[in-house]
Protein backbone atom coordinates (compact mmCIF):
# COMPACT_ATOMS: atom_id res chain seq x y z
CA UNK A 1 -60.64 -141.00 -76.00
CA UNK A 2 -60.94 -144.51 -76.67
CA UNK A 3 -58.07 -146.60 -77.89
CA UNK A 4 -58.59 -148.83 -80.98
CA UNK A 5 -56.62 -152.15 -80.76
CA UNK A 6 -55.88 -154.53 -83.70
CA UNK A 7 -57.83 -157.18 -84.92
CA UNK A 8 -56.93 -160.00 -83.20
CA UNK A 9 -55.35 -161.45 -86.59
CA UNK A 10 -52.38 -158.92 -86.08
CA UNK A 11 -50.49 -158.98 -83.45
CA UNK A 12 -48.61 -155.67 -82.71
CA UNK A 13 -44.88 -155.88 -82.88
CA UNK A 14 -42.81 -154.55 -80.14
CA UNK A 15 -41.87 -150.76 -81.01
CA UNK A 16 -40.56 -148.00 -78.13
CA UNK A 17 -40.77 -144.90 -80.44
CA UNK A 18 -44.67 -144.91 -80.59
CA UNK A 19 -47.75 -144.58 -77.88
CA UNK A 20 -49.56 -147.28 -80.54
CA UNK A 21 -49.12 -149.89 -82.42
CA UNK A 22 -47.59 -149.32 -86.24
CA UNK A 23 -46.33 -152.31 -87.55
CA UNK A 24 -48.29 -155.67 -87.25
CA UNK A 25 -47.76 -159.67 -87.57
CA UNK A 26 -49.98 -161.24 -89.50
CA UNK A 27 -50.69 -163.89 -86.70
CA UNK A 28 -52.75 -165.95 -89.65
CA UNK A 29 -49.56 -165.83 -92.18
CA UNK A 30 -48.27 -169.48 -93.32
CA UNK A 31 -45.93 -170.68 -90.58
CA UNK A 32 -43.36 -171.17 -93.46
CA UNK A 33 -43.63 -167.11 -94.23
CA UNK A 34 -43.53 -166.25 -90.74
CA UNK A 35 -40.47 -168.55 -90.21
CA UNK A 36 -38.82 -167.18 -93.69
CA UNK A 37 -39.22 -163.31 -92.03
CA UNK A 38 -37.82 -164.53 -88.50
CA UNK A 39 -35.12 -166.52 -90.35
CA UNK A 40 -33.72 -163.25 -92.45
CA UNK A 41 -34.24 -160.90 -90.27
CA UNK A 42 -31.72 -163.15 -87.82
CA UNK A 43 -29.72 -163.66 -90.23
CA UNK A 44 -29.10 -160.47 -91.40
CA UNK A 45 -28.71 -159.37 -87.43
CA UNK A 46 -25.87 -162.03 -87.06
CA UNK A 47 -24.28 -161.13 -90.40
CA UNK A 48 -24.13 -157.34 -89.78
CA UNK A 49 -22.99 -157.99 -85.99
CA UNK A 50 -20.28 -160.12 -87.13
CA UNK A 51 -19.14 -157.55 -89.22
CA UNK A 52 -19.31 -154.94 -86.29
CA UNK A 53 -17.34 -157.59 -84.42
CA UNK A 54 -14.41 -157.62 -87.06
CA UNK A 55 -14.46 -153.99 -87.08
CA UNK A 56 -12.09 -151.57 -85.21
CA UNK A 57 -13.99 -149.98 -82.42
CA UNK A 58 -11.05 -146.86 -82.30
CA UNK A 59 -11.95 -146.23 -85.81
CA UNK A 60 -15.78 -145.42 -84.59
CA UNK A 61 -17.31 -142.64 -82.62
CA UNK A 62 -19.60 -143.33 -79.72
CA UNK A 63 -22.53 -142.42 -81.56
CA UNK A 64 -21.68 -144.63 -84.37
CA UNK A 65 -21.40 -147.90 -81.59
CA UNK A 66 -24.76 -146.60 -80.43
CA UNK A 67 -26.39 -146.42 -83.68
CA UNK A 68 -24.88 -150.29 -84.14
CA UNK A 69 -26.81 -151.57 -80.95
CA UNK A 70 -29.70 -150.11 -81.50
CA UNK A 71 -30.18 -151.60 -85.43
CA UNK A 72 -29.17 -154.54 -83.90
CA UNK A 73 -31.80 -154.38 -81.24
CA UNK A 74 -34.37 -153.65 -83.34
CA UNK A 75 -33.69 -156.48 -85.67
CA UNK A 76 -33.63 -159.01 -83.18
CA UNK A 77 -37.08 -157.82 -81.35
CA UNK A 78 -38.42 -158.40 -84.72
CA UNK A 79 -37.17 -161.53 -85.15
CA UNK A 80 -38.48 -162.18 -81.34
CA UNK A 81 -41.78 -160.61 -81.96
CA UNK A 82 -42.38 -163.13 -84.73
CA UNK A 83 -41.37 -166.03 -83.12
CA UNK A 84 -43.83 -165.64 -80.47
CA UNK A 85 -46.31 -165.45 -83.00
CA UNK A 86 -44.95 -168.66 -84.19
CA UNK A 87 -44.61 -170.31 -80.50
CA UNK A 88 -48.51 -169.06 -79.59
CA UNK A 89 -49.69 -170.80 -83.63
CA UNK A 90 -47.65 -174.21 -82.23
CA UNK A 91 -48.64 -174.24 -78.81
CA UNK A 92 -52.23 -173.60 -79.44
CA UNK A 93 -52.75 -175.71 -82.27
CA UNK A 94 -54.71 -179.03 -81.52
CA UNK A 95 -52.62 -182.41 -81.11
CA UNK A 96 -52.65 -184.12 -84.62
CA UNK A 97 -53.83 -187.70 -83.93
């Protein structure tokens, strides 16, 4: 079986509960839009961290801290995953003269 990869306009985004590739960056996206997802998506990581920071730990289970880390994890890869897109747009763009 052969496997299909993306166009090279998308660029898969990091994922560990799939074998292929589900959710794509537009690589070709306005660097303001990509910059706008990274920007919320870290935001929203910090914002719901900080609240897990203020938070009692006693009053959570184990499986509760665990479901915590991973949201947080997966957030943050996105936000990761689109800033390389962003880093391989500006480092391969031509030197304006």
């Amino acid at each position: 079986m052969t496997t299909q990869h993306p166009p090279r306009r998308f660029t898969p985004m990091s994922q560990t509960a799939t074998d292929y590739p589900v959710l794509l960056i537009d690589s070709d996206a306005p660097l303001s839009e990509l910059h706008a997802c990274a920007s919320e998506r870290l935001n929203a990581a910090l914002a719901y961290l900080h609240l897990m920071a203020c938070s009692n730990v006693s009053d959570y289970a184990e499986h509760d801290i665990n479901t915590v880390a991973n949201t947080a994890r997966i957030m943050v890869q996105d936000v990761a995953d689109v800033f390389t897109v962003i880093e391989k747009r500006g480092l391969d763009s031509p030197a304006v003269q």
